[in-house]
N, C-alpha and C. Protein backbone atom coordinates (compact mmCIF):
# COMPACT_ATOMS: atom_id res chain seq x y z
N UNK A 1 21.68 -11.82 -10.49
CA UNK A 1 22.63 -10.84 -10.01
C UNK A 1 21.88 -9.83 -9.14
N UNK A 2 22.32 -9.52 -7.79
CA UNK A 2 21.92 -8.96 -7.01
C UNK A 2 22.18 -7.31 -7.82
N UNK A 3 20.77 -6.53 -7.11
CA UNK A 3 20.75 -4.63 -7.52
C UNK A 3 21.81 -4.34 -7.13
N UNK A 4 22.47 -3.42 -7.75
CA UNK A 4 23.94 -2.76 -7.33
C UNK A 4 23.00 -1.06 -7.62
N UNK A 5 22.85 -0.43 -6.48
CA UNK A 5 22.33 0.81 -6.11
C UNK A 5 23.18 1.98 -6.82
N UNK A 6 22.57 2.76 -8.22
CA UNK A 6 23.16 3.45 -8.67
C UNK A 6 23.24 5.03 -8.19
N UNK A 7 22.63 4.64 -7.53
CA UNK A 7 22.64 5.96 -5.82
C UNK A 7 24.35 5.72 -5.28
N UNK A 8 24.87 4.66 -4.94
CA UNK A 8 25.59 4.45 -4.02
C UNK A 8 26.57 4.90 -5.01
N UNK A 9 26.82 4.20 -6.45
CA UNK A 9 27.88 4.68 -7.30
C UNK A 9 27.95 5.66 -7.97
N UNK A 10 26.82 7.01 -7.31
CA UNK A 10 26.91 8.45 -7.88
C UNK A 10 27.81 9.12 -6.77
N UNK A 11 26.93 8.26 -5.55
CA UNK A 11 27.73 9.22 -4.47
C UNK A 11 29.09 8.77 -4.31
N UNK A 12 29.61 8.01 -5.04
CA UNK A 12 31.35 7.47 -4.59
C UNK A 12 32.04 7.97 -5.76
N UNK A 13 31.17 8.69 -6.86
CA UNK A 13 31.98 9.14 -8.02
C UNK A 13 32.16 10.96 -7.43
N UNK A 14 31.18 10.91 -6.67
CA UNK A 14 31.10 12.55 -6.54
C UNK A 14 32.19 12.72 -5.34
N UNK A 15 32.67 11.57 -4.84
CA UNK A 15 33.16 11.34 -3.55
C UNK A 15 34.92 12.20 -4.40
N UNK A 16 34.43 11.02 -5.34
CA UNK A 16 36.31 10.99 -5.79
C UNK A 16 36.72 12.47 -6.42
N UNK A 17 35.33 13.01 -6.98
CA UNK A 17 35.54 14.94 -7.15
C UNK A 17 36.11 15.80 -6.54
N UNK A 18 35.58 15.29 -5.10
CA UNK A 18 35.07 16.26 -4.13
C UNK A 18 36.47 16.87 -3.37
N UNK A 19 37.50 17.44 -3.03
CA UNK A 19 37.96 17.74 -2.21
C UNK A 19 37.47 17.41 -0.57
N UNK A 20 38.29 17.22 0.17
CA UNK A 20 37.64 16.02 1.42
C UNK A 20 37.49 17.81 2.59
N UNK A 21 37.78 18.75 2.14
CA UNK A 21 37.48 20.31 2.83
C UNK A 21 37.79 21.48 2.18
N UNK A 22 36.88 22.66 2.22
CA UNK A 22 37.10 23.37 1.48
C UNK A 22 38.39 23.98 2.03
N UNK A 23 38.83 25.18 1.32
CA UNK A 23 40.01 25.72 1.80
C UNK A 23 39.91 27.00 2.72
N UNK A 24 40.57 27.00 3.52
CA UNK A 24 40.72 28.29 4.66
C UNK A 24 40.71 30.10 3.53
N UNK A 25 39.70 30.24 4.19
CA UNK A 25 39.80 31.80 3.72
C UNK A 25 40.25 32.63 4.87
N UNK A 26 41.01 33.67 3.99
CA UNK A 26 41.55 34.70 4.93
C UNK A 26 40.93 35.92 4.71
N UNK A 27 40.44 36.45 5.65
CA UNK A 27 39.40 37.76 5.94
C UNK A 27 40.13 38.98 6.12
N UNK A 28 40.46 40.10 5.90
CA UNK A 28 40.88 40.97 6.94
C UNK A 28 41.79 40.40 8.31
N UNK A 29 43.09 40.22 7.70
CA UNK A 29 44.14 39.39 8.87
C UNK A 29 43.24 38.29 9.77
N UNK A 30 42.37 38.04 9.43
CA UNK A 30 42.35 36.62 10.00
C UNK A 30 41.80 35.87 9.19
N UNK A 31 41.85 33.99 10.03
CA UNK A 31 41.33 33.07 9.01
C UNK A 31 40.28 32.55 9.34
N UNK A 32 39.07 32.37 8.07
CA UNK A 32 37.78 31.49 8.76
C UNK A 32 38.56 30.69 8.70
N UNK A 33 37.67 29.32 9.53
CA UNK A 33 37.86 27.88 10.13
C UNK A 33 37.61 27.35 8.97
N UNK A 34 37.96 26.19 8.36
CA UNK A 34 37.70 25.41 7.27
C UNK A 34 36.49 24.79 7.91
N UNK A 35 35.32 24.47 6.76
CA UNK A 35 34.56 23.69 6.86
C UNK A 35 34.37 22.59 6.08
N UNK A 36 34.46 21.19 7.00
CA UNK A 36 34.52 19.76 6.52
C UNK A 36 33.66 19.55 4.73
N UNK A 37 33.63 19.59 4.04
CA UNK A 37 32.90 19.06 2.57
C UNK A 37 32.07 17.77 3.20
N UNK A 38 30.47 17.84 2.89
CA UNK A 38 30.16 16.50 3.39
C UNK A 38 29.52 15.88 1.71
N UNK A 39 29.16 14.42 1.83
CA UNK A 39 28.87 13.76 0.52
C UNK A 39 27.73 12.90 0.64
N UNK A 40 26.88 13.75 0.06
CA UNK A 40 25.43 12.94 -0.31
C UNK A 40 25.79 11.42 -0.77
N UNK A 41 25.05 10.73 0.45
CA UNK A 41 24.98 9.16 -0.03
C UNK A 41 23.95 8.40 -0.93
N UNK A 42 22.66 9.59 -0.78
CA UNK A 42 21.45 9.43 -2.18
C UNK A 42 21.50 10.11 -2.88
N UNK A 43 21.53 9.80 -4.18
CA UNK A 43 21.20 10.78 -5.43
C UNK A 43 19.48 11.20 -5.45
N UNK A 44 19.07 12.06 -5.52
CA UNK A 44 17.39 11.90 -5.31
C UNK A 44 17.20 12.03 -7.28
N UNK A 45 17.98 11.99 -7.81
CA UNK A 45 17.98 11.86 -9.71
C UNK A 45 18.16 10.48 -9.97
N UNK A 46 18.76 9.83 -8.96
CA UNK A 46 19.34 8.07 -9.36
C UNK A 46 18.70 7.40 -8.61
N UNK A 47 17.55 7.73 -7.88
CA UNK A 47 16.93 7.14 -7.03
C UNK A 47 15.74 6.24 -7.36
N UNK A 48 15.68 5.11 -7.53
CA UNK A 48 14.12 4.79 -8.07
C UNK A 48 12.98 4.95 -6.81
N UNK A 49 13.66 4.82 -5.86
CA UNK A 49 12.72 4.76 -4.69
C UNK A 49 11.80 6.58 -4.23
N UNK A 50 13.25 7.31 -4.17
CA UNK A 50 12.64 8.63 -4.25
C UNK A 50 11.98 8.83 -5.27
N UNK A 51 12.03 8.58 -6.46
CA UNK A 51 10.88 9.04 -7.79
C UNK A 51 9.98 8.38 -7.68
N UNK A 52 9.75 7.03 -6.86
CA UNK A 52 7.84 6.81 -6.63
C UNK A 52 7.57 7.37 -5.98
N UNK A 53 8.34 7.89 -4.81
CA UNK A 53 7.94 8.99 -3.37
C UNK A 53 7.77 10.15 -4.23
N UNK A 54 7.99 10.74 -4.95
CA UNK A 54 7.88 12.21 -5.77
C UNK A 54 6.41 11.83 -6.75
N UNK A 55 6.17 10.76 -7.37
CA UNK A 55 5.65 10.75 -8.22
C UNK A 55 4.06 10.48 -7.45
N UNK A 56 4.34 9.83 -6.42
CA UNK A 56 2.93 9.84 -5.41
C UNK A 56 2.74 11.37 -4.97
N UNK A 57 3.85 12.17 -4.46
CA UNK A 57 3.55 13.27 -3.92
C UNK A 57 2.77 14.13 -5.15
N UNK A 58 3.45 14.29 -6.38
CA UNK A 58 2.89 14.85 -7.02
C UNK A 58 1.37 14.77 -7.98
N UNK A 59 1.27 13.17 -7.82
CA UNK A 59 -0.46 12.45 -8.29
C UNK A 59 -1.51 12.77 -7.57
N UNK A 60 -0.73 12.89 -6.29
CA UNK A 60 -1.68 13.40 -4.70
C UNK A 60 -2.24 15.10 -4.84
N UNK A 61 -1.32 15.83 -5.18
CA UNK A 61 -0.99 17.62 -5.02
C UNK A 61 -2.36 17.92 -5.37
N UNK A 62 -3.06 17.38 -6.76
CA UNK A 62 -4.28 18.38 -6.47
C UNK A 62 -5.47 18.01 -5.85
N UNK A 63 -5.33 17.30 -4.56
CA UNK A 63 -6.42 16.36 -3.83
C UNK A 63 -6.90 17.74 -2.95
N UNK A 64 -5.79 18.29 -2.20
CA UNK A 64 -6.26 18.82 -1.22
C UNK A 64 -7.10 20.32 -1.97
N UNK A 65 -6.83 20.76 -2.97
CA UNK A 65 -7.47 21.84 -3.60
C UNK A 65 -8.41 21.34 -4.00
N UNK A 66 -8.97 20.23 -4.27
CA UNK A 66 -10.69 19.48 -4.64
C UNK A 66 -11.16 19.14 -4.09
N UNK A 67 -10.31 18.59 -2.85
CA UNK A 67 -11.37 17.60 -2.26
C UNK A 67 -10.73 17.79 -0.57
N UNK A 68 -9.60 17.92 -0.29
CA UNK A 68 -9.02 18.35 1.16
C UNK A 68 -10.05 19.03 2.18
N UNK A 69 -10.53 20.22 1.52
CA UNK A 69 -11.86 21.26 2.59
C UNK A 69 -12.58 20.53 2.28
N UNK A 70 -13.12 20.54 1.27
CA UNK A 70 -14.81 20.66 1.32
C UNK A 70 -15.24 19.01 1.82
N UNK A 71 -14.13 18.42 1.99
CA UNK A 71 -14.45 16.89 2.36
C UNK A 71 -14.08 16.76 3.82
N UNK A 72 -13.18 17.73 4.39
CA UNK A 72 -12.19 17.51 5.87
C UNK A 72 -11.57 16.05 5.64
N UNK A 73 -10.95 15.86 4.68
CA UNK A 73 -9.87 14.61 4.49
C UNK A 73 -8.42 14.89 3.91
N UNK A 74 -7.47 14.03 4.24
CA UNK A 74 -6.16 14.80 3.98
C UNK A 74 -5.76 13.69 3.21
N UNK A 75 -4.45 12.96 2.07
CA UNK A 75 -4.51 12.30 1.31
C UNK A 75 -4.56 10.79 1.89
N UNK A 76 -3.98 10.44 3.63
CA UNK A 76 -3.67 9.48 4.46
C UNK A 76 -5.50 8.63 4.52
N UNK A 77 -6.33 9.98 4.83
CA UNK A 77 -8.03 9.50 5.07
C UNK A 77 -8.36 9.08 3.95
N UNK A 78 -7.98 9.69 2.60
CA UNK A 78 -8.71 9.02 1.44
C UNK A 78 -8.19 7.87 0.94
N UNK A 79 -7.01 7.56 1.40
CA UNK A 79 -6.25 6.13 0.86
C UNK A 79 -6.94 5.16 1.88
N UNK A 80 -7.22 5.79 3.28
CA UNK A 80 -7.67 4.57 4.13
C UNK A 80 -9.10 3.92 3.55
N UNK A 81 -10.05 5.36 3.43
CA UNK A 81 -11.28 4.91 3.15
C UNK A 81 -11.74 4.13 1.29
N UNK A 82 -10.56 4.69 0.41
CA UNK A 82 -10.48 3.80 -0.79
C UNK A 82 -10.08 2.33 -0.47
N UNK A 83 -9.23 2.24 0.41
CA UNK A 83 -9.01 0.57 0.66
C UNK A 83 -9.92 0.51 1.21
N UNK A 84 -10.89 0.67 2.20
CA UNK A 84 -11.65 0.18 3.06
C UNK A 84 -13.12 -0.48 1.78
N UNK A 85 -12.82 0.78 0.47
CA UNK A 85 -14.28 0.34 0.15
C UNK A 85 -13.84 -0.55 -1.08
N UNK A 86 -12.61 -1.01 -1.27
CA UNK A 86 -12.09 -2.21 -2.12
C UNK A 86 -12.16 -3.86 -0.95
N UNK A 87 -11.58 -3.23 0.18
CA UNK A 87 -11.55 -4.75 0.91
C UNK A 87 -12.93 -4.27 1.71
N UNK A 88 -13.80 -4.30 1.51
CA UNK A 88 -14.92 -4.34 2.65
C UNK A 88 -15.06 -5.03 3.78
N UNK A 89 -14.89 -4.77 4.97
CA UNK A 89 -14.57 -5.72 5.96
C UNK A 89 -13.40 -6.00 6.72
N UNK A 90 -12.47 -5.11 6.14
CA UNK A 90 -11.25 -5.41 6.63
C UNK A 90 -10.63 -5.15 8.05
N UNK A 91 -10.45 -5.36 8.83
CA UNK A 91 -9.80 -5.30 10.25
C UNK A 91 -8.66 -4.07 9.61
N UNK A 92 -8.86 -3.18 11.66
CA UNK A 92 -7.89 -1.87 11.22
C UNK A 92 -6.20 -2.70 11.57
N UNK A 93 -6.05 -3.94 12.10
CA UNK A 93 -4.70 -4.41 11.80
C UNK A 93 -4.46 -5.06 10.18
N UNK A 94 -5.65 -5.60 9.39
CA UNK A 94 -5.54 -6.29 8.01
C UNK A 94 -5.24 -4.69 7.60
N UNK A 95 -5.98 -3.90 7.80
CA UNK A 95 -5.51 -2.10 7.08
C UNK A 95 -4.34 -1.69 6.98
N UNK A 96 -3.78 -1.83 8.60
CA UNK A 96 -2.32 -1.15 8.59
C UNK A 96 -0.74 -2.19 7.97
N UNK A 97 -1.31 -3.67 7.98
CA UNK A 97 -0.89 -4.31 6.75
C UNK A 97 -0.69 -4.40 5.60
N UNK A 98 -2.35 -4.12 5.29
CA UNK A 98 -2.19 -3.73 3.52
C UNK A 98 -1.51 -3.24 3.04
N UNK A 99 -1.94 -1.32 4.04
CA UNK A 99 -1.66 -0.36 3.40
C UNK A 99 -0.09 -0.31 4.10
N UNK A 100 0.68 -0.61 4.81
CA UNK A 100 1.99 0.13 5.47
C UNK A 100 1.73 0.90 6.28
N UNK A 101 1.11 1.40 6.78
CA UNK A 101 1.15 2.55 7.64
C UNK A 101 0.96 2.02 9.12
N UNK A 102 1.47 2.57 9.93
CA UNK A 102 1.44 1.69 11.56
C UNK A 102 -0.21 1.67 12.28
N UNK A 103 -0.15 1.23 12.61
CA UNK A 103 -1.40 1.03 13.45
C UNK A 103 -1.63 2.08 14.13
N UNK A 104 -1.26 3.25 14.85
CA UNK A 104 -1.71 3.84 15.61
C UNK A 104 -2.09 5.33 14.35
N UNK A 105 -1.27 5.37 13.01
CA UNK A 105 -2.12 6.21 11.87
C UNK A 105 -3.26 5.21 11.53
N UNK A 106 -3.73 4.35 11.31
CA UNK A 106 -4.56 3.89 11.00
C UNK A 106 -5.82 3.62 12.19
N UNK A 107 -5.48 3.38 13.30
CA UNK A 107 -6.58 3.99 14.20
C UNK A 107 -7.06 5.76 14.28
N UNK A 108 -6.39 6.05 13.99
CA UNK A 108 -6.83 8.28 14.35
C UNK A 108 -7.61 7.94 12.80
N UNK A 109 -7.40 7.48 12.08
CA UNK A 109 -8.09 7.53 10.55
C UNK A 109 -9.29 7.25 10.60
N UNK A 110 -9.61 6.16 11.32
CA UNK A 110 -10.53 5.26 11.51
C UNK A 110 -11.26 6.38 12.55
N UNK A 111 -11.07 6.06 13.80
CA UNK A 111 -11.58 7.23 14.15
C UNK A 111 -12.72 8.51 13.83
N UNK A 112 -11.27 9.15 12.97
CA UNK A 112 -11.86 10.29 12.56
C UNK A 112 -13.31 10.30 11.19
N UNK A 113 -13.13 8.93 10.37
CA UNK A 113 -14.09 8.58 9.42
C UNK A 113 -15.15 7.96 10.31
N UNK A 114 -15.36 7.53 10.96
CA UNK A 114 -16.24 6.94 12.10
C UNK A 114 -16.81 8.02 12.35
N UNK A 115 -16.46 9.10 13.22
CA UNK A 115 -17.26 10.41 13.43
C UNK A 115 -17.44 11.41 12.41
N UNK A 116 -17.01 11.07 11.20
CA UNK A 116 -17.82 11.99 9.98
C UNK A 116 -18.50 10.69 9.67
N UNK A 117 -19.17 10.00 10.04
CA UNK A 117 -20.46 8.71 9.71
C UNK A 117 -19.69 8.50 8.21
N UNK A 118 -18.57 8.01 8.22
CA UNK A 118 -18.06 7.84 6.59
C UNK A 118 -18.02 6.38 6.64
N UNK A 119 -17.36 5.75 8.35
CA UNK A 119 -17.45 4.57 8.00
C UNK A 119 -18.00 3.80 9.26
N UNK A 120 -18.15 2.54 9.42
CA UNK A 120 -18.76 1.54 10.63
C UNK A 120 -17.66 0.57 11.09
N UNK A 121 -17.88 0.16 12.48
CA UNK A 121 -17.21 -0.66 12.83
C UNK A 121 -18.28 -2.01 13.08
N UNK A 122 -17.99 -2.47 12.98
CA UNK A 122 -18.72 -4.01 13.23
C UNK A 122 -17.72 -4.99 13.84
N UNK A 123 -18.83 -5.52 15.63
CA UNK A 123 -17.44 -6.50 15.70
C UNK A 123 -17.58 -7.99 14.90
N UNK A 124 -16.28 -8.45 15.53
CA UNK A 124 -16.02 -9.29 14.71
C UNK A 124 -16.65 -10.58 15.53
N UNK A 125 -17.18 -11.69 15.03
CA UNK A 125 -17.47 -13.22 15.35
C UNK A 125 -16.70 -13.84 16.15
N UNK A 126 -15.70 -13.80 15.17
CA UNK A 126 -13.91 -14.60 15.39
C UNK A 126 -13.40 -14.29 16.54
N UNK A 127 -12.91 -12.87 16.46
CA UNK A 127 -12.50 -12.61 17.28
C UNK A 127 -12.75 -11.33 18.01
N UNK A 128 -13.71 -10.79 19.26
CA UNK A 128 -14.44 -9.64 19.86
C UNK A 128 -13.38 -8.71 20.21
N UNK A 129 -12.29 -8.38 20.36
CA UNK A 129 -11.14 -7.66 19.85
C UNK A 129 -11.28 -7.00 18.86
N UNK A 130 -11.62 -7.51 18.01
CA UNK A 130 -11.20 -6.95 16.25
C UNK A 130 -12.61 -6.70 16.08
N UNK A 131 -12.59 -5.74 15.04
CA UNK A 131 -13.71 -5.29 14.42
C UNK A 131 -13.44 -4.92 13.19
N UNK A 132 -14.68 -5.26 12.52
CA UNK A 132 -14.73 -5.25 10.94
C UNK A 132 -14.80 -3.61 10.40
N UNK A 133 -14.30 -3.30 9.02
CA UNK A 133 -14.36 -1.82 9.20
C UNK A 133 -15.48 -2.05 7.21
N UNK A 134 -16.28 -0.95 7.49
CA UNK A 134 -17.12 -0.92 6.08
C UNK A 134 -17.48 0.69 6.05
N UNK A 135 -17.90 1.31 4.75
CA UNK A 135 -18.13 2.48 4.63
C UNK A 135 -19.61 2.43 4.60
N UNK A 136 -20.06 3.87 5.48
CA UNK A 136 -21.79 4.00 5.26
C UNK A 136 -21.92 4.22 3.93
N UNK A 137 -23.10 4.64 3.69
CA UNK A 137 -23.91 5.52 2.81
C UNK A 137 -23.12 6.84 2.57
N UNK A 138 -22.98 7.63 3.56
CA UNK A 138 -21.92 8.62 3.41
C UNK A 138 -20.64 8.64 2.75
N UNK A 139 -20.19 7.33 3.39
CA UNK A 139 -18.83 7.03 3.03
C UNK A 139 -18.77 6.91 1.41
N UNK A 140 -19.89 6.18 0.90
CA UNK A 140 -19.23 5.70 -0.47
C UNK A 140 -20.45 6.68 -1.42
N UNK A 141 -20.43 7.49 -0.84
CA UNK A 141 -21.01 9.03 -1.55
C UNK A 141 -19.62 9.47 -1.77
N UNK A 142 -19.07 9.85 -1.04
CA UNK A 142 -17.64 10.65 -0.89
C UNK A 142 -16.73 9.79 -1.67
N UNK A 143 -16.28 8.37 -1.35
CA UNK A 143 -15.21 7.91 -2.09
C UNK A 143 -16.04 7.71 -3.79
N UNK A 144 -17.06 7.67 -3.96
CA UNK A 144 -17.47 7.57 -5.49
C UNK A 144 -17.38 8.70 -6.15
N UNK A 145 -17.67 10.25 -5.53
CA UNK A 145 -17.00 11.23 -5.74
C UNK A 145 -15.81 11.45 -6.07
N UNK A 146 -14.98 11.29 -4.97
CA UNK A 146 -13.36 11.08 -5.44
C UNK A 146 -12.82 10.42 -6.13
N UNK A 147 -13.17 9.08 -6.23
CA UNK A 147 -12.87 8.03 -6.40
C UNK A 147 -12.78 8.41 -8.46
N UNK A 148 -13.95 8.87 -9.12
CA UNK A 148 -13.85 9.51 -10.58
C UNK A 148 -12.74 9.94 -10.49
N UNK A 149 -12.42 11.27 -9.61
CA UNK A 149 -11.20 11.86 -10.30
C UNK A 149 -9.94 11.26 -9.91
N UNK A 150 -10.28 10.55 -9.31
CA UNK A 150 -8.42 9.68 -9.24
C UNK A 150 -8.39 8.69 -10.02
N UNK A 151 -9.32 7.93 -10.26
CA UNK A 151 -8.95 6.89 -11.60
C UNK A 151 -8.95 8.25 -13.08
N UNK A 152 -9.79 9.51 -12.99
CA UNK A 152 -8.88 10.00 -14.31
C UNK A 152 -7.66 10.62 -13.69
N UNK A 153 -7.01 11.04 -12.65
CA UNK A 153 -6.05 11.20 -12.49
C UNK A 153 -4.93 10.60 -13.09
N UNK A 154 -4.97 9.08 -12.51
CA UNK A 154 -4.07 7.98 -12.69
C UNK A 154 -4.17 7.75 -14.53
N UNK A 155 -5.50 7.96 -14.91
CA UNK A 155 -5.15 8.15 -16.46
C UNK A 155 -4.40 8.68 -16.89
N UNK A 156 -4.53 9.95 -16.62
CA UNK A 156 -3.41 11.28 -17.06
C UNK A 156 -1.96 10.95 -16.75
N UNK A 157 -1.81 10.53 -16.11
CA UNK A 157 -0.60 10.00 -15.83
C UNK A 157 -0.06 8.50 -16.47
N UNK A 158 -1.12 7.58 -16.46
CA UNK A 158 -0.42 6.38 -17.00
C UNK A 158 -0.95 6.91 -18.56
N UNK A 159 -1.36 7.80 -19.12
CA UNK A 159 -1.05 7.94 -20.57
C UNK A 159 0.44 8.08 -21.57
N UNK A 160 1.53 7.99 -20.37
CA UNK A 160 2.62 8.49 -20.82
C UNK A 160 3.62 6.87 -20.90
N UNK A 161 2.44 6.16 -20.80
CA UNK A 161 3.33 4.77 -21.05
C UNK A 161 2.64 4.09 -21.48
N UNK A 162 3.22 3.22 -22.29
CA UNK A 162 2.66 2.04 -23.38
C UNK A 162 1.93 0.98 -22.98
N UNK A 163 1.05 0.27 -23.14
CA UNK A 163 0.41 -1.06 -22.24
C UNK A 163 1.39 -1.41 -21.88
N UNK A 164 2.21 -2.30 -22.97
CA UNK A 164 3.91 -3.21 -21.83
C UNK A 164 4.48 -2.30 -20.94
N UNK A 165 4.82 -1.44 -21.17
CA UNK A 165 5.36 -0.49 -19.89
C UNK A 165 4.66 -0.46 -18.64
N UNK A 166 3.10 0.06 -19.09
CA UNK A 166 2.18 -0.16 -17.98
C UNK A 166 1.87 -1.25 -16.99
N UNK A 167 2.32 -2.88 -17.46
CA UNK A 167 1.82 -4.23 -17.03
C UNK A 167 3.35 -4.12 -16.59
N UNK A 168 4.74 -3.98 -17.04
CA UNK A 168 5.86 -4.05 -16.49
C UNK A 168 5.84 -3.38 -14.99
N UNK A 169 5.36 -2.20 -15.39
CA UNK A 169 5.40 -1.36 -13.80
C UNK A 169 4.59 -1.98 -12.71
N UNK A 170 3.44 -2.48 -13.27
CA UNK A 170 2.64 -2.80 -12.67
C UNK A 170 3.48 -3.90 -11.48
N UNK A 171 4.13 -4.61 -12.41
CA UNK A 171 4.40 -5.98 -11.77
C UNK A 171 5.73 -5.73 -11.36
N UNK A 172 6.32 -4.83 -11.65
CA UNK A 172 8.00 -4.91 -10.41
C UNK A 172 7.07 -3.77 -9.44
N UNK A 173 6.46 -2.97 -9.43
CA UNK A 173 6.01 -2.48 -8.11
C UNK A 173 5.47 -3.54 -7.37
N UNK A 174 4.76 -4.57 -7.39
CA UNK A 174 4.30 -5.52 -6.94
C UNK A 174 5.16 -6.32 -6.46
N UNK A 175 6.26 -6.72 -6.78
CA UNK A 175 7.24 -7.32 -6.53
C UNK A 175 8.13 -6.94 -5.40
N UNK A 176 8.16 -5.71 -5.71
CA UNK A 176 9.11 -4.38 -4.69
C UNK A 176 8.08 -4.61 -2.99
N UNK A 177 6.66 -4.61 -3.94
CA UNK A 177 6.28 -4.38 -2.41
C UNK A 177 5.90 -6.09 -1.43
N UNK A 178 5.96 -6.64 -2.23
CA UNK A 178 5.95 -8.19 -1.96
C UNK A 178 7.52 -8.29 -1.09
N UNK A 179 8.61 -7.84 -1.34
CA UNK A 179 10.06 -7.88 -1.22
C UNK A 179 9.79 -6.93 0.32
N UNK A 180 9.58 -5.67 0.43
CA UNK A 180 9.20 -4.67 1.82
C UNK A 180 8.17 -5.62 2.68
N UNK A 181 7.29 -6.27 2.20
CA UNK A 181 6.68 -6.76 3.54
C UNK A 181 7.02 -8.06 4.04
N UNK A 182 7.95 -9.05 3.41
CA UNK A 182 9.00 -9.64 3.81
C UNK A 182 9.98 -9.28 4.52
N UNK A 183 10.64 -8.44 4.63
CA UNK A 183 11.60 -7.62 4.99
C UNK A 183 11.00 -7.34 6.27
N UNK A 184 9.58 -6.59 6.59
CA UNK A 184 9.51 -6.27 7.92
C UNK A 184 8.98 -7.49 8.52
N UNK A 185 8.32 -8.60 7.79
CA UNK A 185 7.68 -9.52 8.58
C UNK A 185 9.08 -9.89 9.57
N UNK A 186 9.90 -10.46 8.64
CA UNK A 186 11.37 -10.57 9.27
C UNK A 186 12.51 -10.07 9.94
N UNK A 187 11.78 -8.57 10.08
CA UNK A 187 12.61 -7.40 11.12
C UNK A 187 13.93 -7.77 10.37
N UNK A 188 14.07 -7.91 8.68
CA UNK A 188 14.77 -7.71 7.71
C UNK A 188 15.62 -6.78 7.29
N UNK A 189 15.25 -5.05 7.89
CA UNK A 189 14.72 -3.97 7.57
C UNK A 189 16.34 -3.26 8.28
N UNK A 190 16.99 -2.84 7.33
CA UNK A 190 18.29 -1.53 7.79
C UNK A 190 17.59 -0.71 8.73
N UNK A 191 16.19 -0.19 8.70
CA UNK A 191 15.47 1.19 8.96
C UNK A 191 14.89 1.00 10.60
């Protein structure tokens, strides 16, 4: 049975509440103009999609107070250069794959870790186009730094669920995102 979006059936219950305009007020002998009632089509409470977007924003929040200055990285540079030092080698198009993000954020990233000597380009054999991306010495000073407090981060946070809960999430996020990069391979995509 296909998802039936409990977003869509908050906003059609709130629909049937709602009066379709408020009512004309009268001021001092005259009348304001009625203004149209409009109706939220997302619930951001019924949303599963907005609560991973909230729940990343908020796992992220204390990056830039630890590590944002004193590193000059913003949370986009440290996700690039953590994948970079899990896939070692990876091409900045295999990057903007992995990770989702378009190619032209993932070049300024690259870039900008390149001239803090965080990471190297190496070309490629295959193909002299492409180039391989790896972190210096620098680089995996900094992500081994960070890198502690976000796996206890992610502790603190996955302490609030049970192993099965934990291996469940694990694997419909995986699924979800297996399902999104289908979707764009196939210009699938409402968006």
């Amino acid at each position: 049975m296909p998802y039936t979006s409990p977003v869509m059936t908050t906003a059609r219950a709130a629909a049937r509440r709602t009066p379709s305009a408020a009512p004309s007020v009268k001021k001092a002998g005259r009348t304001k103009p009625t203004r149209p009632v409009h109706h939220t089509l997302l619930s951001t409470e019924d949303s599963p999609y907005y609560q991973v977007w909230v729940l990343t924003n908020l796992t992220g929040k204390p990056f830039g107070a630890l590590f944002g200055e004193r590193f000059d990285l913003n949370l986009t540079d440290w996700r690039i250069l953590l994948t970079i030092a899990d896939k070692p080698g990876i091409s900045a198009q295999g990057l903007a794959d992995y990770t989702g993000l378009d190619k032209m954020s993932v070049s300024r990233v690259v870039r900008k870790l390149e001239a803090q000597d965080r990471l190297v380009r190496e070309n490629s054999e295959a193909d002299r186009r492409s180039f391989h991306l790896n972190l210096t010495e620098s680089g995996w000073a900094v992500y081994e730094e960070i890198g502690v407090a976000a796996v206890r981060r992610e502790a603190q946070i996955y302490a609030g669920l049970t192993a099965s809960e934990f291996k469940t999430l694990h694997k419909l996020l995986g699924k979800l995102s297996v399902r999104a990069r289908f979707d764009q391979l196939n210009n699938t995509t409402d968006l």
